[in-house]
N, C-alpha and C. Protein backbone atom coordinates (compact mmCIF):
# COMPACT_ATOMS: atom_id res chain seq x y z
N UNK A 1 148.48 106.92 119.28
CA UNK A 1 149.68 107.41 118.62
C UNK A 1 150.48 108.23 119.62
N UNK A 2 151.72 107.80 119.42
CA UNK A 2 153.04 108.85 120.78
C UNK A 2 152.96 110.23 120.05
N UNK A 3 152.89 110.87 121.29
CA UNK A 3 153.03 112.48 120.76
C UNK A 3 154.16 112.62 120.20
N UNK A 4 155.02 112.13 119.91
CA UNK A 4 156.70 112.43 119.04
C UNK A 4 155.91 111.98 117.75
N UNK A 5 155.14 111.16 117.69
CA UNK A 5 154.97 110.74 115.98
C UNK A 5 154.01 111.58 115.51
N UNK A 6 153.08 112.31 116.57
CA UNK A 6 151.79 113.22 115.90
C UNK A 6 153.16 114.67 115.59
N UNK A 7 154.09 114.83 116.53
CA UNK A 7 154.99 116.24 116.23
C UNK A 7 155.58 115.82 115.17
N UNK A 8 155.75 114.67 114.32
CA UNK A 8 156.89 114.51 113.44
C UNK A 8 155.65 114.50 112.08
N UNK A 9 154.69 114.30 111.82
CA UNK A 9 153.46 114.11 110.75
C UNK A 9 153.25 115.80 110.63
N UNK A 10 152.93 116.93 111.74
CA UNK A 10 152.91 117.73 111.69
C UNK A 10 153.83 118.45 111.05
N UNK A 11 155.11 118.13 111.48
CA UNK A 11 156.31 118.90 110.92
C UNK A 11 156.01 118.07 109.30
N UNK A 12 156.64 117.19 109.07
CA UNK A 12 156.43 116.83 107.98
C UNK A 12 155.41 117.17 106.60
N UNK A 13 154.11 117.55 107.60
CA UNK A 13 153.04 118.05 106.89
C UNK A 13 153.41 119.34 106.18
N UNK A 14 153.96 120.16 107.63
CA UNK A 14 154.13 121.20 107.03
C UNK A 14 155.75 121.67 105.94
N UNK A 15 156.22 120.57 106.06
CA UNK A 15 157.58 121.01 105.12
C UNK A 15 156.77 120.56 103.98
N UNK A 16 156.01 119.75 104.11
CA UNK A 16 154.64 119.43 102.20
C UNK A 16 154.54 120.80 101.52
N UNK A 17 153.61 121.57 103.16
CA UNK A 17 153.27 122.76 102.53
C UNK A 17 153.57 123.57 102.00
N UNK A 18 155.33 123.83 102.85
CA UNK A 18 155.99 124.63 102.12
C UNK A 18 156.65 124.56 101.09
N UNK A 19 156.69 123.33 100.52
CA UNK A 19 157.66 122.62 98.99
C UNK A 19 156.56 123.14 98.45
N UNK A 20 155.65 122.93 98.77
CA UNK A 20 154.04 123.29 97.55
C UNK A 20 153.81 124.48 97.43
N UNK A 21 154.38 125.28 98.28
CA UNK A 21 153.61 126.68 98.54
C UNK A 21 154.05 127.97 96.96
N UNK A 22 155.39 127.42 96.54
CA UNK A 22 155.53 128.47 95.58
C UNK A 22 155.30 127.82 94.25
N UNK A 23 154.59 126.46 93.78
CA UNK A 23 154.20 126.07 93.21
C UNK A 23 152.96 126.76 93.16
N UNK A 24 152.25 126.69 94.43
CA UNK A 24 150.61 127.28 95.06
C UNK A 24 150.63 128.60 94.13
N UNK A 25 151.44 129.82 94.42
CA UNK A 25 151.84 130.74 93.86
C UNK A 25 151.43 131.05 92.51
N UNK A 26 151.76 129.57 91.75
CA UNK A 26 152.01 130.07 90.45
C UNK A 26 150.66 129.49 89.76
N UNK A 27 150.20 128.76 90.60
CA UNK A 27 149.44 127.65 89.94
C UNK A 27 148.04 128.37 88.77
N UNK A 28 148.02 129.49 88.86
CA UNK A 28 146.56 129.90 88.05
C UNK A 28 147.50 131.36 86.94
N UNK A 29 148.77 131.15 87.02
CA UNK A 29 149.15 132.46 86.09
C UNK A 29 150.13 131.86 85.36
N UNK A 30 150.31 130.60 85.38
CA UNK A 30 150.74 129.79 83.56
C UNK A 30 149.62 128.67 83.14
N UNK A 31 149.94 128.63 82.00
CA UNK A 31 149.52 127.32 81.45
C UNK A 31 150.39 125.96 81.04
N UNK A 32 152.07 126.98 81.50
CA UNK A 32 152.98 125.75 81.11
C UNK A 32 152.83 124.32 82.04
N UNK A 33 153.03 123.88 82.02
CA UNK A 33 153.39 122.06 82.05
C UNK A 33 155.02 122.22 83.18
N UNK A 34 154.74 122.28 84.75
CA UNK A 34 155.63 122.55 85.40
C UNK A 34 156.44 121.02 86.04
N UNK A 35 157.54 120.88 86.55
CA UNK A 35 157.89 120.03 86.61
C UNK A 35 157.89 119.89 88.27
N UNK A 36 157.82 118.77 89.26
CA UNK A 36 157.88 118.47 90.46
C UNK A 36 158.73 117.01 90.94
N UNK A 37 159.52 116.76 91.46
CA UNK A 37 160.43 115.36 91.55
C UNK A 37 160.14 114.66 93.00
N UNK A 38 160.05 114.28 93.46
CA UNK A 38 159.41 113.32 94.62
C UNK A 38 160.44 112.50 94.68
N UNK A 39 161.43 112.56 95.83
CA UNK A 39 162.35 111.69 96.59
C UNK A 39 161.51 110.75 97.59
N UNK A 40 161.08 109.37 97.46
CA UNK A 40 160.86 109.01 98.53
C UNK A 40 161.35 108.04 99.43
N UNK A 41 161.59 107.94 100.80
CA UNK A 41 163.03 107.12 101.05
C UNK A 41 162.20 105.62 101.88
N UNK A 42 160.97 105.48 101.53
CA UNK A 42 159.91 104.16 102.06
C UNK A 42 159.75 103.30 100.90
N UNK A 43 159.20 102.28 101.68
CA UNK A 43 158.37 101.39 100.30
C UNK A 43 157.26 101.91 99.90
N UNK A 44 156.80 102.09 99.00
CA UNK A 44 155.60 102.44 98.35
C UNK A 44 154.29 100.76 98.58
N UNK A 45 154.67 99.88 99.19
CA UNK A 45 154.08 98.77 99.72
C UNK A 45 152.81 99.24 101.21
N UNK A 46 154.11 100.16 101.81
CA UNK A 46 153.90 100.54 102.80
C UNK A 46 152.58 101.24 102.88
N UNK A 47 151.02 101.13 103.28
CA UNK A 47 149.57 101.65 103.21
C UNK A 47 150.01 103.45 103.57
N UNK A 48 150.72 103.20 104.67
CA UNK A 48 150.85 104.66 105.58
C UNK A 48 151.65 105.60 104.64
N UNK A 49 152.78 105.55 103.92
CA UNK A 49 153.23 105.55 102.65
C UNK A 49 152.50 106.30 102.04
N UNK A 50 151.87 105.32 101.39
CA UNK A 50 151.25 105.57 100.16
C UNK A 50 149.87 106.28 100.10
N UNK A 51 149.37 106.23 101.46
CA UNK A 51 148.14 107.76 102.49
C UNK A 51 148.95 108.58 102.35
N UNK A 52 149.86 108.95 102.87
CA UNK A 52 150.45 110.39 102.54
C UNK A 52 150.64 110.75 101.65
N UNK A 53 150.99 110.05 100.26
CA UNK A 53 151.69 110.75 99.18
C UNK A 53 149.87 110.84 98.24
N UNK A 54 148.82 110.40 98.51
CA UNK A 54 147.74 110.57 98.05
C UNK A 54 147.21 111.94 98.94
N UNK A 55 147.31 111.83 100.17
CA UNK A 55 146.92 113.54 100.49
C UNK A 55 148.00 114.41 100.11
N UNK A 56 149.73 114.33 100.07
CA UNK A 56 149.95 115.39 99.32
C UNK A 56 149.68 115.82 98.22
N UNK A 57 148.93 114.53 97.65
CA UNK A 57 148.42 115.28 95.99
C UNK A 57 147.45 115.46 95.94
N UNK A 58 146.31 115.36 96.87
CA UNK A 58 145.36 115.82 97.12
C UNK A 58 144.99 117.35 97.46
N UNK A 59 146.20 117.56 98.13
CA UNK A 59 146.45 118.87 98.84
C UNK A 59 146.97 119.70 97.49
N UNK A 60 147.83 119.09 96.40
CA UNK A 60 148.26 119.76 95.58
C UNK A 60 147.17 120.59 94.30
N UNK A 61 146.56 119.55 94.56
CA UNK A 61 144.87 119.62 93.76
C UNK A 61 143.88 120.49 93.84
N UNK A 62 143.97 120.81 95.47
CA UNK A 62 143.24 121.88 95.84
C UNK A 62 144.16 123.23 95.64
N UNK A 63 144.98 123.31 95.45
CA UNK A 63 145.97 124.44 95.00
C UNK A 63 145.85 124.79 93.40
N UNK A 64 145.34 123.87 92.59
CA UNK A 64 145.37 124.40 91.29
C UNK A 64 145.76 123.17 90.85
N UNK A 65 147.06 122.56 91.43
CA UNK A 65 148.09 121.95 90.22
C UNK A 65 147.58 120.06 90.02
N UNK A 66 147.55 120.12 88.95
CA UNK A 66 146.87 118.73 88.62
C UNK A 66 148.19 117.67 88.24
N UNK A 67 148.19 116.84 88.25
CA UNK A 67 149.18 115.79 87.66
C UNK A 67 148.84 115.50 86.58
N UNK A 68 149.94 115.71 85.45
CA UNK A 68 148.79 115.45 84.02
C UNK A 68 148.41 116.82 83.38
N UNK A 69 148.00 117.67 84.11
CA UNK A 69 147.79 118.79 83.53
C UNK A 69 148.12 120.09 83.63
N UNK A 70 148.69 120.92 84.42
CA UNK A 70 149.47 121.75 84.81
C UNK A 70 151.05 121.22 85.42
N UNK A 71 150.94 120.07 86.01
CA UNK A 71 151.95 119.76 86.59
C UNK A 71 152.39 118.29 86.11
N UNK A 72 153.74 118.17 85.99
CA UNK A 72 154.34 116.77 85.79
C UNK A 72 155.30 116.17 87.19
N UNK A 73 154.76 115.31 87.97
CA UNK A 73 155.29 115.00 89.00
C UNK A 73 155.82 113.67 88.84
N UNK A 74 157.42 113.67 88.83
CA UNK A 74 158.15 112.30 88.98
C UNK A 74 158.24 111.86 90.23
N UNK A 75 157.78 110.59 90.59
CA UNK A 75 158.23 109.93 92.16
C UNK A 75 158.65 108.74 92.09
N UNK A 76 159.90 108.89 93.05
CA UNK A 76 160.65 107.93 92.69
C UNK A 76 160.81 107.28 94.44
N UNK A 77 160.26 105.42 94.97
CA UNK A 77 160.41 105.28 95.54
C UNK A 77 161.52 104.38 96.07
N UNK A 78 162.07 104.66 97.43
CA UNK A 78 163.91 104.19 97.24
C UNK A 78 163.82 102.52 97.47
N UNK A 79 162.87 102.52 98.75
CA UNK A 79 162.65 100.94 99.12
C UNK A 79 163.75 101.41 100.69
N UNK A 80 164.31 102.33 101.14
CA UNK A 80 165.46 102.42 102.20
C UNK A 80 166.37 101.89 101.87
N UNK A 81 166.53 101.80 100.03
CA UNK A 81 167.79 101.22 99.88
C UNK A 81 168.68 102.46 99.37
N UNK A 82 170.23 102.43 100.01
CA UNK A 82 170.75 103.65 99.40
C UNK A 82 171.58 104.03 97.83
N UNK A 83 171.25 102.54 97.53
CA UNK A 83 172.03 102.26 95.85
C UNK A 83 170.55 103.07 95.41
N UNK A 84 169.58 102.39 95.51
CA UNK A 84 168.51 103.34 94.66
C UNK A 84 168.58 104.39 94.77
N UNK A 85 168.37 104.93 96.02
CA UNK A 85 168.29 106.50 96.51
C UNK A 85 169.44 106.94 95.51
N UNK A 86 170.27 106.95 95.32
CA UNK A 86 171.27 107.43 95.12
C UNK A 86 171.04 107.75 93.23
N UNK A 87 170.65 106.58 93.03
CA UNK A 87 170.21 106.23 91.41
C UNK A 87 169.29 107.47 91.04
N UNK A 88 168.04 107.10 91.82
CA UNK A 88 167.21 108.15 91.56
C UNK A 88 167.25 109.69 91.89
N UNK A 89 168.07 110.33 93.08
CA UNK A 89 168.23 111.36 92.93
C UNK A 89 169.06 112.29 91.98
N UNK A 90 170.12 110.96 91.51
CA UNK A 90 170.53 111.96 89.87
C UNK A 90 169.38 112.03 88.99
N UNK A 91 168.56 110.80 89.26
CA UNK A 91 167.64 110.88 87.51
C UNK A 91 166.84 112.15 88.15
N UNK A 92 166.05 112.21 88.79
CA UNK A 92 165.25 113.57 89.74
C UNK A 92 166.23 114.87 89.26
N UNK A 93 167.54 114.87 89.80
CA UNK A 93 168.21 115.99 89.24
C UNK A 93 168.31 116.56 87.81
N UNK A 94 168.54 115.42 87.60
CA UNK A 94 169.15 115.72 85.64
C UNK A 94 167.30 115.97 84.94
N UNK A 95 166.44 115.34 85.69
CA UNK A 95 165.20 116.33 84.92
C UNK A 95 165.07 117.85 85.24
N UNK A 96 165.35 118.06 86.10
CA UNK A 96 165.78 119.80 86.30
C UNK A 96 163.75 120.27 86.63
N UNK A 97 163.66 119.49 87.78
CA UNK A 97 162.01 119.97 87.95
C UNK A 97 162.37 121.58 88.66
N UNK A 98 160.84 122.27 88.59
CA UNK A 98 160.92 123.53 89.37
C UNK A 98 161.57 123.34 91.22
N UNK A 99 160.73 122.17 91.39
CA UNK A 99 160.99 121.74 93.02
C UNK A 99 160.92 120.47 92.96
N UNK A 100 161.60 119.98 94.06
CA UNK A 100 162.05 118.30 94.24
C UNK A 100 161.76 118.32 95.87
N UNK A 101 160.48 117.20 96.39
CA UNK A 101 160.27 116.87 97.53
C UNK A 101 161.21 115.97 97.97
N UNK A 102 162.12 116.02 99.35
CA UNK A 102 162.65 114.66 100.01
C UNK A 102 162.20 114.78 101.04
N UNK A 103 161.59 113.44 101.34
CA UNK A 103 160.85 112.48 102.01
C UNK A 103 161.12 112.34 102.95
N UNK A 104 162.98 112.16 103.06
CA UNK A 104 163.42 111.64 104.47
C UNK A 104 165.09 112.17 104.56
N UNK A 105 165.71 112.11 105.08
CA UNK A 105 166.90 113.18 105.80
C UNK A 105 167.90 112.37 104.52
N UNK A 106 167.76 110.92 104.56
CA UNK A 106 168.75 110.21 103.47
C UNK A 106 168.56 111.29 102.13
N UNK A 107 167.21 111.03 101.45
CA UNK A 107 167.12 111.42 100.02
C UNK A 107 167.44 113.01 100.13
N UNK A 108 167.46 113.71 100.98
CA UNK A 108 167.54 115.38 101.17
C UNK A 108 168.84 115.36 100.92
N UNK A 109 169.57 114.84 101.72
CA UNK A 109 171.61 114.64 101.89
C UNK A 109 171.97 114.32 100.54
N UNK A 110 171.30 113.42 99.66
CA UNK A 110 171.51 112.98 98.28
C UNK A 110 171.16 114.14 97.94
N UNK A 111 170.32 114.37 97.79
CA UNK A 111 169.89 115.59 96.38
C UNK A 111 170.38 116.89 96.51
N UNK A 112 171.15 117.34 97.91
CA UNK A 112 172.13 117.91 98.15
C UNK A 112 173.14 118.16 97.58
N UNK A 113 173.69 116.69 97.48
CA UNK A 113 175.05 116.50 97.11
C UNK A 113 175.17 116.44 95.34
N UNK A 114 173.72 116.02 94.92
CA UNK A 114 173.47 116.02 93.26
C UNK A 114 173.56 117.46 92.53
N UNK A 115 172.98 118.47 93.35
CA UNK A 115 172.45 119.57 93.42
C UNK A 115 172.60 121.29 94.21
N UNK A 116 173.74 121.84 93.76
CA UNK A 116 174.02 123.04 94.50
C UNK A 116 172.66 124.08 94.72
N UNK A 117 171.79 124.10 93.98
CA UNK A 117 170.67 125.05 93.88
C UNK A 117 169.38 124.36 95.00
N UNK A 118 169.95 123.46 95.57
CA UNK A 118 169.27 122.62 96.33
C UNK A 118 169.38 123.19 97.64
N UNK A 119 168.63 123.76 98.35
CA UNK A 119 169.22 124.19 99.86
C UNK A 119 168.11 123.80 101.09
């Protein structure tokens, strides 16, 4: 693997962490049913894909927050198409989750533009 792609998994890893981190926060002092939105701008076909988005919820797991049971996580995958992207980051918006992951610089610029409280 090129060291630009191990620096870009790293970074990436860690912008996971930090979308998760004030979720992390809360995760053992409600019992409400929190909301989470998942921009993703790949195919979900894709193995490498679909490894990551199983360790971020893996990772989310070990934090407290369950899918299903503390937490409700929508993910919506684009395919790199930008009619979808575009589709799905209103529906992502208009559910009004606590936090919304984007995946990739496209779906971030969208949910931007959906979303002033978005920064």
């Amino acid at each position: 693997m090129q060291s630009g792609q191990m620096q870009r998994r790293k970074f990436i890893t860690f912008i996971g962490g930090a979308a998760a981190w004030p979720l992390a926060a809360r995760a053992q002092q409600t019992d409400t049913m929190r909301r989470m939105g998942v921009l993703l701008g790949w195919s979900e076909d894709v193995p490498e894909y679909r490894t990551w988005l199983v360790a971020f919820l893996q990772g989310l797991a070990e934090l407290g927050w369950v899918d299903g049971r503390n937490l409700r996580i929508d993910i919506r995958w684009t395919n790199a198409n930008v009619d979808r992207a575009q589709t799905f980051a209103k529906e992502l918006v208009d559910l009004r989750p606590e936090v919304i992951l984007a995946g990739t610089r496209l779906a971030r610029s969208l949910l931007f533009l959906r979303s002033s409280p978005i920064r």
